[in-house]
PDB file of N, CA and C in Angstrom:
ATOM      1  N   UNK A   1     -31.733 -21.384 -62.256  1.00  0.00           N
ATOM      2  CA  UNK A   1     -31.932 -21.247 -60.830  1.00  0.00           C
ATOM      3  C   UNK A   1     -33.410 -20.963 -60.553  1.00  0.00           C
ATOM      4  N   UNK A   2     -33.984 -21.459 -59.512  1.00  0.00           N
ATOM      5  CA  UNK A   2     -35.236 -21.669 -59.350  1.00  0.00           C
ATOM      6  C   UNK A   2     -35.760 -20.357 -58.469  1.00  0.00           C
ATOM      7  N   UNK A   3     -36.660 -19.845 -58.922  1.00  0.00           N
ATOM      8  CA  UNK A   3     -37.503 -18.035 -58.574  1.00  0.00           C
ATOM      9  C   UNK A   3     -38.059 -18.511 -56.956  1.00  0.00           C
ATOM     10  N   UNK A   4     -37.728 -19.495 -55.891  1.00  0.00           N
ATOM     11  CA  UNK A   4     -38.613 -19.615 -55.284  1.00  0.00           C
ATOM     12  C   UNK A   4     -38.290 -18.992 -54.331  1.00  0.00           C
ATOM     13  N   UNK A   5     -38.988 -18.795 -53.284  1.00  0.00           N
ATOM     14  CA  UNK A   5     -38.676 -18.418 -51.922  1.00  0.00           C
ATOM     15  C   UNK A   5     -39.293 -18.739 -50.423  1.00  0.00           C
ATOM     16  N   UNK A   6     -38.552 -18.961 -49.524  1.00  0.00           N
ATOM     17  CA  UNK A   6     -39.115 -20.098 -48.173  1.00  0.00           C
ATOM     18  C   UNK A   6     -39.095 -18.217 -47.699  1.00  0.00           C
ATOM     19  N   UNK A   7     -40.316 -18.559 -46.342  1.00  0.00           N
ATOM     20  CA  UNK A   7     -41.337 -17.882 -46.145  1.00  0.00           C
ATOM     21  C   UNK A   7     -41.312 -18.189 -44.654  1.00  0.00           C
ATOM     22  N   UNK A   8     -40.642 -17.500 -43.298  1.00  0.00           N
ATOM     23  CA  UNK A   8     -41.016 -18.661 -42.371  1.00  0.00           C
ATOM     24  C   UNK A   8     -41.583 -17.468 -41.033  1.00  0.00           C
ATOM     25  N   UNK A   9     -41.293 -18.416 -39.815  1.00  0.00           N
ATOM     26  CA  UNK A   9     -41.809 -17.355 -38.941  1.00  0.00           C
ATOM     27  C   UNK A   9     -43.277 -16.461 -39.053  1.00  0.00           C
ATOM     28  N   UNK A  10     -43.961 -17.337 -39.350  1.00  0.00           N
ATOM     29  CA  UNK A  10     -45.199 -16.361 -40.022  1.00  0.00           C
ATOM     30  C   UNK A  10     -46.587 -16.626 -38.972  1.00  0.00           C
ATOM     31  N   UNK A  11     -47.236 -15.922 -38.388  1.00  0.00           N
ATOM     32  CA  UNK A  11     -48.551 -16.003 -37.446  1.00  0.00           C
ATOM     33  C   UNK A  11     -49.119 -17.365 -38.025  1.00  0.00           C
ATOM     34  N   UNK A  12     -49.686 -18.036 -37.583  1.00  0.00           N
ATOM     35  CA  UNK A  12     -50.888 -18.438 -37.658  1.00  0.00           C
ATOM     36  C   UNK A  12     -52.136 -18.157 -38.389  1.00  0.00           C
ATOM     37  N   UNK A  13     -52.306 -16.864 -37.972  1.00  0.00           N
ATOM     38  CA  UNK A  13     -53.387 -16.461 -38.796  1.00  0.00           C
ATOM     39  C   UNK A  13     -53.309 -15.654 -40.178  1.00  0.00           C
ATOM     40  N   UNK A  14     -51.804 -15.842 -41.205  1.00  0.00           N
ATOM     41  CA  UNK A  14     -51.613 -15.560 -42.259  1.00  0.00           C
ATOM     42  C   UNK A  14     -51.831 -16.106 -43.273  1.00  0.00           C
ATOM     43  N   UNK A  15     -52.529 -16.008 -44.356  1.00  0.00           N
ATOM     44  CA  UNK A  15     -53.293 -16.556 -45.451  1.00  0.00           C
ATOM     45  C   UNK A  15     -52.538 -16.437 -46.094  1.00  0.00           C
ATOM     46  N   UNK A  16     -52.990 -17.823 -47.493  1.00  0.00           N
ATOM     47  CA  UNK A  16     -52.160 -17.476 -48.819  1.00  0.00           C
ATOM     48  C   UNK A  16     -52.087 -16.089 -49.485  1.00  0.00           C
ATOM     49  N   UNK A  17     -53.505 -15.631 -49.472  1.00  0.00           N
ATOM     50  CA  UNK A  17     -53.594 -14.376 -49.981  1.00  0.00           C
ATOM     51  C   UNK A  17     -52.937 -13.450 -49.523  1.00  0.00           C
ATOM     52  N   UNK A  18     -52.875 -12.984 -47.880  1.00  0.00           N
ATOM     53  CA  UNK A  18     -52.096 -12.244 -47.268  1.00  0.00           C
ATOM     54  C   UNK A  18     -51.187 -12.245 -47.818  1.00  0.00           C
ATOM     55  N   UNK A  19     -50.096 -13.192 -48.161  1.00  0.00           N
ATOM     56  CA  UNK A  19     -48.502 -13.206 -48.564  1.00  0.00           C
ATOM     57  C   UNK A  19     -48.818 -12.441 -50.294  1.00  0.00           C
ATOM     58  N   UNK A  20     -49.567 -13.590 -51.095  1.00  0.00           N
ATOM     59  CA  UNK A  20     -49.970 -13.145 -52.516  1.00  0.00           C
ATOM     60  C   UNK A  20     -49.597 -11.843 -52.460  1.00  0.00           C
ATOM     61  N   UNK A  21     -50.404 -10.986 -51.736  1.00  0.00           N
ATOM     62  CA  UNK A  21     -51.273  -9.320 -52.168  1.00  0.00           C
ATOM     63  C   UNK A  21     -49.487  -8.408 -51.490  1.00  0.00           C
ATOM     64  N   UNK A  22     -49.186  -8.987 -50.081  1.00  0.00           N
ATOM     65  CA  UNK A  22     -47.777  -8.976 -49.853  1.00  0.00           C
ATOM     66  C   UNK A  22     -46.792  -8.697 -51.213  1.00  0.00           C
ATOM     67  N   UNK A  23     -46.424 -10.151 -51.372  1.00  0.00           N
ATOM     68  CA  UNK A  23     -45.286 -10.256 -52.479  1.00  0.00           C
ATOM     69  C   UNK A  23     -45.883  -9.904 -53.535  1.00  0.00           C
ATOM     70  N   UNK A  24     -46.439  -9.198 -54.420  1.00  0.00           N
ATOM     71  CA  UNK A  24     -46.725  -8.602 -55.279  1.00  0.00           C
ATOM     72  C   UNK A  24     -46.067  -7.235 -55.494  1.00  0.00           C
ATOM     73  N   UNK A  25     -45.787  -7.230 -54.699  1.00  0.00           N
ATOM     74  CA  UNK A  25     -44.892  -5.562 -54.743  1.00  0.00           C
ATOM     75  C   UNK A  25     -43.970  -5.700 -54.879  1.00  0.00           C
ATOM     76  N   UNK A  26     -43.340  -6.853 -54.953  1.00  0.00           N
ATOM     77  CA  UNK A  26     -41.841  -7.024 -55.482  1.00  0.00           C
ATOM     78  C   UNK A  26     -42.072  -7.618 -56.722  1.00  0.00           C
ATOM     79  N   UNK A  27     -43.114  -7.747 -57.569  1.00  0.00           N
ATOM     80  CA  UNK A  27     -43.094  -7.985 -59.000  1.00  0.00           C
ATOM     81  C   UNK A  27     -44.131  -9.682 -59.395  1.00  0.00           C
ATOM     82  N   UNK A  28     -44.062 -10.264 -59.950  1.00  0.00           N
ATOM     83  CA  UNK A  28     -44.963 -11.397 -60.225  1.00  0.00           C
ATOM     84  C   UNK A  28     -44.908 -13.004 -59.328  1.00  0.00           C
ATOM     85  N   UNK A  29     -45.763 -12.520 -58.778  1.00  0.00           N
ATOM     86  CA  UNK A  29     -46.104 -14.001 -57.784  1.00  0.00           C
ATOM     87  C   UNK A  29     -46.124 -15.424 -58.854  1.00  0.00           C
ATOM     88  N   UNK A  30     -46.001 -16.141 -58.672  1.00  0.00           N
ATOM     89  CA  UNK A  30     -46.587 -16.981 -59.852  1.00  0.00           C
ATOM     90  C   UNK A  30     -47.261 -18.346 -59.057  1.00  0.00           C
ATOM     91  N   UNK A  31     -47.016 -18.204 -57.113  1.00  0.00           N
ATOM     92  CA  UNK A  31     -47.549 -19.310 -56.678  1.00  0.00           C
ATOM     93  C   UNK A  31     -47.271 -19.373 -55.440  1.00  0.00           C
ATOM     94  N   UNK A  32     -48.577 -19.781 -54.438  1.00  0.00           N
ATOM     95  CA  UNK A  32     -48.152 -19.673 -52.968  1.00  0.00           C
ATOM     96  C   UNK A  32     -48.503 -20.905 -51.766  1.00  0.00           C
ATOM     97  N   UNK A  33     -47.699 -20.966 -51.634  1.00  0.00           N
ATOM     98  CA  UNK A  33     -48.127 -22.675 -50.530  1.00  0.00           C
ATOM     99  C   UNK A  33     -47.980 -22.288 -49.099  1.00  0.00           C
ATOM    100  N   UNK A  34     -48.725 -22.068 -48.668  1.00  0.00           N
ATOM    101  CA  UNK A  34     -48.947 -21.783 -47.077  1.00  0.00           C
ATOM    102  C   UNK A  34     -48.611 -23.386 -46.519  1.00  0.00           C
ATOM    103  N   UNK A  35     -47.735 -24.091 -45.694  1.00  0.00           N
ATOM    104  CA  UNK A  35     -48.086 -25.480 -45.325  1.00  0.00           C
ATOM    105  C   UNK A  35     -48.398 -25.257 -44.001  1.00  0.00           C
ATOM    106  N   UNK A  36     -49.213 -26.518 -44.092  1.00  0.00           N
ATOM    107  CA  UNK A  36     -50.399 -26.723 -43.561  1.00  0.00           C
ATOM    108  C   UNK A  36     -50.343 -28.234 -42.164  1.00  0.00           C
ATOM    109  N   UNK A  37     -50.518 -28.539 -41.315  1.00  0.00           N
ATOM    110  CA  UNK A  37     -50.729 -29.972 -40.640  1.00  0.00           C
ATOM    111  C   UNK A  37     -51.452 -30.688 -41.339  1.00  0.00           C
ATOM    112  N   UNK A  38     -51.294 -31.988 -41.545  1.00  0.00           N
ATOM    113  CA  UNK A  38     -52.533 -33.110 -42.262  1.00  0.00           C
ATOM    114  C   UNK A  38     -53.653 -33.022 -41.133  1.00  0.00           C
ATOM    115  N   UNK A  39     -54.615 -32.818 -41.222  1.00  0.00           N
ATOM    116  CA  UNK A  39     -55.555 -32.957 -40.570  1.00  0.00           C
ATOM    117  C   UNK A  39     -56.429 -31.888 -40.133  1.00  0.00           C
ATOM    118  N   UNK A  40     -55.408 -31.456 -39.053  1.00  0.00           N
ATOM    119  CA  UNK A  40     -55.951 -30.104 -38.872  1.00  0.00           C
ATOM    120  C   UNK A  40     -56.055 -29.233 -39.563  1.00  0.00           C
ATOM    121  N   UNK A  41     -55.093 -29.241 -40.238  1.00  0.00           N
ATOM    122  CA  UNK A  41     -55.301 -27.516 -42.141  1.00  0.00           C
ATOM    123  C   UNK A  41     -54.933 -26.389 -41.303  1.00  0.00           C
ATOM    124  N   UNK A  42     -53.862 -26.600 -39.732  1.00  0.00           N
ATOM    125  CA  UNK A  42     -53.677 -25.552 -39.207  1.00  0.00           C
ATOM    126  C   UNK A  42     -52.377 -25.221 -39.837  1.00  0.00           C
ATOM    127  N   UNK A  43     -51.553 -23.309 -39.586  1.00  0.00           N
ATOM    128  CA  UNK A  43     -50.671 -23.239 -40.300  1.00  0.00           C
ATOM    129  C   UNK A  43     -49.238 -23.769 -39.707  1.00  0.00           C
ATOM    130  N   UNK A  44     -48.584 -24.537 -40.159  1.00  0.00           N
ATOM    131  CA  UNK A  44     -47.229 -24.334 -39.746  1.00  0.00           C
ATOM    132  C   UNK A  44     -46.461 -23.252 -39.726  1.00  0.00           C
ATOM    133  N   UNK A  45     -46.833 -22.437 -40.028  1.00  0.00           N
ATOM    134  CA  UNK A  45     -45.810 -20.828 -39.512  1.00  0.00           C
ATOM    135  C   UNK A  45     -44.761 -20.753 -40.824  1.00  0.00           C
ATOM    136  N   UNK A  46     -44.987 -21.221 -41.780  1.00  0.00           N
ATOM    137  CA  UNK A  46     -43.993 -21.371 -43.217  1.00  0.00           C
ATOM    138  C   UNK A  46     -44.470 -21.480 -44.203  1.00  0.00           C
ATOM    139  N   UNK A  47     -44.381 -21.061 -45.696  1.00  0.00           N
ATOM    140  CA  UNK A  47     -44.597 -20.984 -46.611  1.00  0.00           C
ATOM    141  C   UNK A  47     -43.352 -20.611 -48.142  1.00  0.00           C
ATOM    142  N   UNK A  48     -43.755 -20.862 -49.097  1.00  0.00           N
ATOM    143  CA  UNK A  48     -43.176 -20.808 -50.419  1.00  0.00           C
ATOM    144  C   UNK A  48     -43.819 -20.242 -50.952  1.00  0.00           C
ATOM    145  N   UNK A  49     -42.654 -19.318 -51.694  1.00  0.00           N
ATOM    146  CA  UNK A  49     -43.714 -18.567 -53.031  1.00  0.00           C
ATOM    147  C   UNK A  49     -43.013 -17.725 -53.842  1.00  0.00           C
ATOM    148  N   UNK A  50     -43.525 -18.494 -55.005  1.00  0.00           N
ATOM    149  CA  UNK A  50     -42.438 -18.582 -55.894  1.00  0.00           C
ATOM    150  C   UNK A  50     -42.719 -17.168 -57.064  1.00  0.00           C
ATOM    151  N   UNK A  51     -41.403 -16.678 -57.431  1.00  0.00           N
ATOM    152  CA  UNK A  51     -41.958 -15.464 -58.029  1.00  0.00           C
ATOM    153  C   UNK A  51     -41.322 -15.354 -59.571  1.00  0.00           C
ATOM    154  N   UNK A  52     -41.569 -15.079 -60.445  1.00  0.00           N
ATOM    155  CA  UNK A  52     -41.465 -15.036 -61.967  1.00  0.00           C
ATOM    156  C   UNK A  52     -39.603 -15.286 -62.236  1.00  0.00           C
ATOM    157  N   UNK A  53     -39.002 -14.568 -61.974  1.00  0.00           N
ATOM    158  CA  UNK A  53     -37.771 -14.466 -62.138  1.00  0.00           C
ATOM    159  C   UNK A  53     -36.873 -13.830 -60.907  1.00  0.00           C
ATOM    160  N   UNK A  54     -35.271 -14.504 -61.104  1.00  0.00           N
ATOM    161  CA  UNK A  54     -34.585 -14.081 -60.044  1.00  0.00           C
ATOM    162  C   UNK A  54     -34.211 -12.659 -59.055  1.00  0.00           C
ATOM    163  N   UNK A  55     -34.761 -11.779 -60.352  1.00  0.00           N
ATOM    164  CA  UNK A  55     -34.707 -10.848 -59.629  1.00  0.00           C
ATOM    165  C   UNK A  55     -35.606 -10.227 -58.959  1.00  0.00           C
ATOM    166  N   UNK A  56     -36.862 -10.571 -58.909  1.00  0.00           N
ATOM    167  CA  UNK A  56     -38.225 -10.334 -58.493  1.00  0.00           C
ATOM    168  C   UNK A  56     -37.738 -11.222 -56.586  1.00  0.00           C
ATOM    169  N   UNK A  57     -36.792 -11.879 -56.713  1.00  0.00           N
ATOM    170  CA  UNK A  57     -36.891 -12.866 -56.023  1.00  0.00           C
ATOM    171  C   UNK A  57     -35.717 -12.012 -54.642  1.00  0.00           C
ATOM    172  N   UNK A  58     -34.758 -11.581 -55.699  1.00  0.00           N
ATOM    173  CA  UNK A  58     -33.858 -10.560 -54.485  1.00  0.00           C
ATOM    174  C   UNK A  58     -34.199  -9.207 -53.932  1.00  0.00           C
ATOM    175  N   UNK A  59     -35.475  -8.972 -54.897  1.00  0.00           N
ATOM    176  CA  UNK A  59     -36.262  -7.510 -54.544  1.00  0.00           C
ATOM    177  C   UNK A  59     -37.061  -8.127 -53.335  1.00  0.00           C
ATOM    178  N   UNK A  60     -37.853  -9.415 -53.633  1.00  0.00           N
ATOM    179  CA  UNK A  60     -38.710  -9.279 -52.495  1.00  0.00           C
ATOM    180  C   UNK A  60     -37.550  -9.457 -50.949  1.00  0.00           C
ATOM    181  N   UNK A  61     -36.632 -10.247 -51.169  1.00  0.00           N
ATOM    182  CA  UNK A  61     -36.226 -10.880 -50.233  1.00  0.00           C
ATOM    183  C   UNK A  61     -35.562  -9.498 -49.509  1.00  0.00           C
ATOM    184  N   UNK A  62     -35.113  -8.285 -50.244  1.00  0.00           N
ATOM    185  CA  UNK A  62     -34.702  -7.184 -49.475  1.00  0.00           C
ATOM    186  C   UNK A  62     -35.720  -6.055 -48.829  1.00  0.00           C
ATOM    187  N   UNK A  63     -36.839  -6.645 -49.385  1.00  0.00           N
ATOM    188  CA  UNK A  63     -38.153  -6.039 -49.680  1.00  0.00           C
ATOM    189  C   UNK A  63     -38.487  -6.470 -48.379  1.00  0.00           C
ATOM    190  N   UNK A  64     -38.977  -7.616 -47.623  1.00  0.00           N
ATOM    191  CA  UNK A  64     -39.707  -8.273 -46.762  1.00  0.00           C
ATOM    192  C   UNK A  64     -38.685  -9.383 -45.857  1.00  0.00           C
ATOM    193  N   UNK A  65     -37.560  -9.544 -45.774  1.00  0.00           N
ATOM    194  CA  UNK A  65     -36.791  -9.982 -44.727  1.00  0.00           C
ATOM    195  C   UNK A  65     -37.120  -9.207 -43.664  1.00  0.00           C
ATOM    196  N   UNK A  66     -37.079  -9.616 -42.403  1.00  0.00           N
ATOM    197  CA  UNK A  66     -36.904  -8.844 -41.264  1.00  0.00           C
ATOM    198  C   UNK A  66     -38.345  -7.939 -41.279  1.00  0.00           C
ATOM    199  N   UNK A  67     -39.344  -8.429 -42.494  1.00  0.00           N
ATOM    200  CA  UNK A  67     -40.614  -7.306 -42.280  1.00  0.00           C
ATOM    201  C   UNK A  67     -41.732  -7.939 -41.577  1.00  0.00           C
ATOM    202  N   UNK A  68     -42.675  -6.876 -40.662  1.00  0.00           N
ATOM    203  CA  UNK A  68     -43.682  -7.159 -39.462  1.00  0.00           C
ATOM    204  C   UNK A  68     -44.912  -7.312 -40.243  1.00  0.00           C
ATOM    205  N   UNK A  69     -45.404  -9.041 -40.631  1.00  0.00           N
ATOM    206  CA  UNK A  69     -47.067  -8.993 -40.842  1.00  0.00           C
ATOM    207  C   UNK A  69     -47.250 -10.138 -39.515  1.00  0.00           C
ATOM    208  N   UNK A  70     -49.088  -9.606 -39.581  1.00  0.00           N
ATOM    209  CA  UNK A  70     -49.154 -10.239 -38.324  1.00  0.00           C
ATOM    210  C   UNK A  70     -48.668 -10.390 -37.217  1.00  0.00           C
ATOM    211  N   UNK A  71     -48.076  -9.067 -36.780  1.00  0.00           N
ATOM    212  CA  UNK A  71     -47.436  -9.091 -35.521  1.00  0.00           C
ATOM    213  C   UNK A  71     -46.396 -10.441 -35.513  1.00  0.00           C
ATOM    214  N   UNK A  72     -46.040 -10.574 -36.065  1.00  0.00           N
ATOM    215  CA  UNK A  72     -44.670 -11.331 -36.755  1.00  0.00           C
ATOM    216  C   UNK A  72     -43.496 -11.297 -37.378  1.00  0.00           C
ATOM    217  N   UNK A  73     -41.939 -10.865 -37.145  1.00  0.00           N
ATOM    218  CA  UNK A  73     -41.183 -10.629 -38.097  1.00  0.00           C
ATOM    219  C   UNK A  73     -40.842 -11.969 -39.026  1.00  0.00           C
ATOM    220  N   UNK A  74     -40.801 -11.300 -40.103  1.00  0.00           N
ATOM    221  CA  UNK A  74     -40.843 -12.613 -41.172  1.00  0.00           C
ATOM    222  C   UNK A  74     -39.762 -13.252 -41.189  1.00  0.00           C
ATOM    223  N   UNK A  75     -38.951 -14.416 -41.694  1.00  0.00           N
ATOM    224  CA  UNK A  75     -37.236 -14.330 -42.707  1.00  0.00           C
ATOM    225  C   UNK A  75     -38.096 -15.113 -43.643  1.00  0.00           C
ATOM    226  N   UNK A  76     -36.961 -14.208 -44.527  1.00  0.00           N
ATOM    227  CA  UNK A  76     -37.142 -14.736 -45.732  1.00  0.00           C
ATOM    228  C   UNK A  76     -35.845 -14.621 -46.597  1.00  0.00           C
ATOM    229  N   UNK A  77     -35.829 -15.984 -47.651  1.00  0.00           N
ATOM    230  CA  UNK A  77     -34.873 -16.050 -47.989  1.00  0.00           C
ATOM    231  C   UNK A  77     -35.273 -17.297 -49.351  1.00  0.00           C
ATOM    232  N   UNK A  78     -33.860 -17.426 -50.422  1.00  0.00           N
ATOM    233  CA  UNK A  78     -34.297 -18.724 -51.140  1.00  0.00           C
ATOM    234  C   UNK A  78     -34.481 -19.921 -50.875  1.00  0.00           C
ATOM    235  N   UNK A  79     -35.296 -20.158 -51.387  1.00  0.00           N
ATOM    236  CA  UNK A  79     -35.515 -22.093 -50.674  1.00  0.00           C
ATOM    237  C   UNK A  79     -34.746 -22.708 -51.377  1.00  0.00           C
ATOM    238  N   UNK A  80     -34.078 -23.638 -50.467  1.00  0.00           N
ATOM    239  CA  UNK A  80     -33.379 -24.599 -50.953  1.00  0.00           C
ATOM    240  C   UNK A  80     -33.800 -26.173 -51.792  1.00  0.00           C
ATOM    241  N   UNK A  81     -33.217 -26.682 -52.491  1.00  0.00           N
ATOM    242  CA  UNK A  81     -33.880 -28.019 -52.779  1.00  0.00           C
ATOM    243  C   UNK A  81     -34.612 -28.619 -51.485  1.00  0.00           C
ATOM    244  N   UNK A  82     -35.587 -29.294 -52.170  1.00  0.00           N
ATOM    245  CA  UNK A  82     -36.463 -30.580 -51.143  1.00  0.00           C
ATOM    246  C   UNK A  82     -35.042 -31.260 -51.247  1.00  0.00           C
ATOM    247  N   UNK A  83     -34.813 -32.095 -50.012  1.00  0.00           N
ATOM    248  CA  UNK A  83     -33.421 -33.693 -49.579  1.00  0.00           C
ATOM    249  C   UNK A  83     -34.564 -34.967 -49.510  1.00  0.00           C
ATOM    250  N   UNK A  84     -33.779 -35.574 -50.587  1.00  0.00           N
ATOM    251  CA  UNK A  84     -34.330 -36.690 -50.916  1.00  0.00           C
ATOM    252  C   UNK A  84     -34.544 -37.511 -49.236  1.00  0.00           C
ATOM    253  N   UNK A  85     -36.042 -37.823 -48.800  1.00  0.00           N
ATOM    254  CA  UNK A  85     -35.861 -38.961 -47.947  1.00  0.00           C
ATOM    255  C   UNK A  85     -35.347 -40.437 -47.913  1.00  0.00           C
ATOM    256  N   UNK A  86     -35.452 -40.799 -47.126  1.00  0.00           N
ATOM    257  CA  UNK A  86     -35.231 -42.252 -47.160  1.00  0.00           C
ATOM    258  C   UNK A  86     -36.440 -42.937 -46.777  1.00  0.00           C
ATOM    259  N   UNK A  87     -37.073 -44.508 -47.778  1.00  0.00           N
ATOM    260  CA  UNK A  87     -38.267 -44.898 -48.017  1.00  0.00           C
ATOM    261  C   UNK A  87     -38.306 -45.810 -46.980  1.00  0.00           C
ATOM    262  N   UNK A  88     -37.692 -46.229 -45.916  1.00  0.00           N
ATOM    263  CA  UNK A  88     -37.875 -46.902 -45.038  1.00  0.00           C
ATOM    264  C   UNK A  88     -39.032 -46.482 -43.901  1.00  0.00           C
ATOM    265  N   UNK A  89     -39.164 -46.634 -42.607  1.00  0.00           N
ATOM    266  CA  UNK A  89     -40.020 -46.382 -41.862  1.00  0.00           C
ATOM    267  C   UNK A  89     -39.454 -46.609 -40.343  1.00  0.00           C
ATOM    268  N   UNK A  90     -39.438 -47.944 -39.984  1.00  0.00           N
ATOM    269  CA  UNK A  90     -38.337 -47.879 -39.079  1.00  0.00           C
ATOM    270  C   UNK A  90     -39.449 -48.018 -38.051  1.00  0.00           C
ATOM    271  N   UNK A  91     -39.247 -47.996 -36.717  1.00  0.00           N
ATOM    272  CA  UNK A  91     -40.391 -47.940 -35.372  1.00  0.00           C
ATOM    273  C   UNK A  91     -41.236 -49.347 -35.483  1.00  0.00           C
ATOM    274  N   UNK A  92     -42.362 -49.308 -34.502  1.00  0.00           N
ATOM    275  CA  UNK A  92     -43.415 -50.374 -34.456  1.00  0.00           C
ATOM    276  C   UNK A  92     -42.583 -51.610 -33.559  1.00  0.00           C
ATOM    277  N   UNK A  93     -43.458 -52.377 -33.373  1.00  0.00           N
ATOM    278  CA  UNK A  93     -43.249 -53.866 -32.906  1.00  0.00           C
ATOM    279  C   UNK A  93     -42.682 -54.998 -34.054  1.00  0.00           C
ATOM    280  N   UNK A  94     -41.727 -55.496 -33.754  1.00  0.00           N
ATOM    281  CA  UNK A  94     -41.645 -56.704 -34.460  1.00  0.00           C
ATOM    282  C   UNK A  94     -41.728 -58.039 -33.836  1.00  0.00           C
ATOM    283  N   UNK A  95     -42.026 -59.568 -33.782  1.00  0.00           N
ATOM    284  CA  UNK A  95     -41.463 -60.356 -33.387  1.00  0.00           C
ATOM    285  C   UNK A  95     -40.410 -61.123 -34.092  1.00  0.00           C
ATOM    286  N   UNK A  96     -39.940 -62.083 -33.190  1.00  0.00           N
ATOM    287  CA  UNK A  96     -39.103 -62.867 -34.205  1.00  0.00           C
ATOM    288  C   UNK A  96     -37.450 -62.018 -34.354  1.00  0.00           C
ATOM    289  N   UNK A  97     -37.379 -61.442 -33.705  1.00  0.00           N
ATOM    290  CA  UNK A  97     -36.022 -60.138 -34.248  1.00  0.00           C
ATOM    291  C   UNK A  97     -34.933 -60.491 -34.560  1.00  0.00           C
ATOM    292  N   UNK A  98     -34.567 -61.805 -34.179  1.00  0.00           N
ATOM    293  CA  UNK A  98     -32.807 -62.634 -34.330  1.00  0.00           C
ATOM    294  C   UNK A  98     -32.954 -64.435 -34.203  1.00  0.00           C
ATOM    295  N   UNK A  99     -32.068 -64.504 -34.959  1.00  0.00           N
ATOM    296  CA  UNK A  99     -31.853 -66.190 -34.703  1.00  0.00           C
ATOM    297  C   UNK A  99     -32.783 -66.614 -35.685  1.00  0.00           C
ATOM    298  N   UNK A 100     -32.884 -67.597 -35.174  1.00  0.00           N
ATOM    299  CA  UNK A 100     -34.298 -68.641 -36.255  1.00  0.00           C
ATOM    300  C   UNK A 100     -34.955 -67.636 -36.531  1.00  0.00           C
ATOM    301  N   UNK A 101     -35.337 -67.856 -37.565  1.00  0.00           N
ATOM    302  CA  UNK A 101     -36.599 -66.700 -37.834  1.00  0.00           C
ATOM    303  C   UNK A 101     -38.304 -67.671 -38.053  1.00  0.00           C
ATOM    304  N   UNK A 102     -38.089 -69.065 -37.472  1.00  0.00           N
ATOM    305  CA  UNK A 102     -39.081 -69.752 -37.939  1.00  0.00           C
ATOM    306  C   UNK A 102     -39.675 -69.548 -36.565  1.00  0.00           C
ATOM    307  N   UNK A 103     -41.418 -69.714 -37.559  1.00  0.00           N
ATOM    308  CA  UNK A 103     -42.390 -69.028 -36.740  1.00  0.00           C
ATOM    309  C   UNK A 103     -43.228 -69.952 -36.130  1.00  0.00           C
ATOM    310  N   UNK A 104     -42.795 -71.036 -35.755  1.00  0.00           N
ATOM    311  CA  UNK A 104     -43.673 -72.418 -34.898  1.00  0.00           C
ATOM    312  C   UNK A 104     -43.252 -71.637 -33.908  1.00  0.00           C
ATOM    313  N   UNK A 105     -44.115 -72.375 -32.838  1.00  0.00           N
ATOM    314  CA  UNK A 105     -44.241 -72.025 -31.569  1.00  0.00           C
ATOM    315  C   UNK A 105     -43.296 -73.226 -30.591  1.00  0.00           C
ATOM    316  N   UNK A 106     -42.858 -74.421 -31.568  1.00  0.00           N
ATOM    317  CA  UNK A 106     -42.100 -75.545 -31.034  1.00  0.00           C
ATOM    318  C   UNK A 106     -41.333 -74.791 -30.586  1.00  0.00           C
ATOM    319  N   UNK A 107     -40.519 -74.094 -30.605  1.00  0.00           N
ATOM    320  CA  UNK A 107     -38.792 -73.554 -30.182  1.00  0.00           C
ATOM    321  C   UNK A 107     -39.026 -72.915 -28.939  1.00  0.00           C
ATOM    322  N   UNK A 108     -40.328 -72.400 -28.057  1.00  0.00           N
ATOM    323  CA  UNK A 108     -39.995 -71.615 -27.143  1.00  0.00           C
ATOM    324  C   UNK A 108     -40.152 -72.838 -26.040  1.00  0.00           C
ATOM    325  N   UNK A 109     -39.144 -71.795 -25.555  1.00  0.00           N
ATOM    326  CA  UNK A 109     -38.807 -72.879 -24.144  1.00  0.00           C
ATOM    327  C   UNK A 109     -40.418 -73.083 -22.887  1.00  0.00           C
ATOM    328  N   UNK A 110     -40.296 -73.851 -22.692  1.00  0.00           N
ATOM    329  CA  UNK A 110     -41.434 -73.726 -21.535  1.00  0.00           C
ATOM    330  C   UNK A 110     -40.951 -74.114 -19.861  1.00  0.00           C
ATOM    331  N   UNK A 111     -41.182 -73.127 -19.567  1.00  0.00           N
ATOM    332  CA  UNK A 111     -41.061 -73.540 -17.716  1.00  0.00           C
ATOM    333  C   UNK A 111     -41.893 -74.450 -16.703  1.00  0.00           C
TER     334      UNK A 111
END
């Protein structure tokens, strides 16, 4: 079973380190992912962080559920697996959408 733990509800202005120096008191950090927007590098209000073993993992979680950083109450709890996406995409313009799919310009009707 995997030591990790989802991290949510969290200010804005909370750093990896913040959580690090945080979850350390419930025993060995071993890794912390603040996520982030592409672009901006602003915080999404969530994070992971994963701690040595399971029980490091139910200390913190009784440790810091329901606890105030950043004028923020936290939850916290185990993270669940990543759910596989689906590789499609979907949206945009297409032409051509039904019927013939041939791409002369003979077939359209003219008025």
């Amino acid at each position: 079973m995997e030591a990790k733990l989802y991290v949510g509800n969290l200010s804005y202005q909370t750093t990896e380190q913040n959580l690090r120096d945080l979850f350390m008191q419930a025993g060995n950090v071993t890794s912390v992912a603040l996520i982030k927007e592409p672009g901006t590098q602003r915080s999404k209000g969530f994070a992971f962080v994963e701690m040595s073993s399971q029980s490091e993992v139910q200390k913190a979680i009784s440790m810091f559920n329901g606890y105030t950083l950043d004028e923020r109450q936290m939850a916290v709890s185990v993270a669940r697996p990543r759910e596989e996406r689906s590789g499609g995409g979907g949206g945009g313009f297409r032409q051509n959408r039904g019927g013939n799919n041939n791409n002369s310009n003979n077939n359209r009707r003219r008025y």
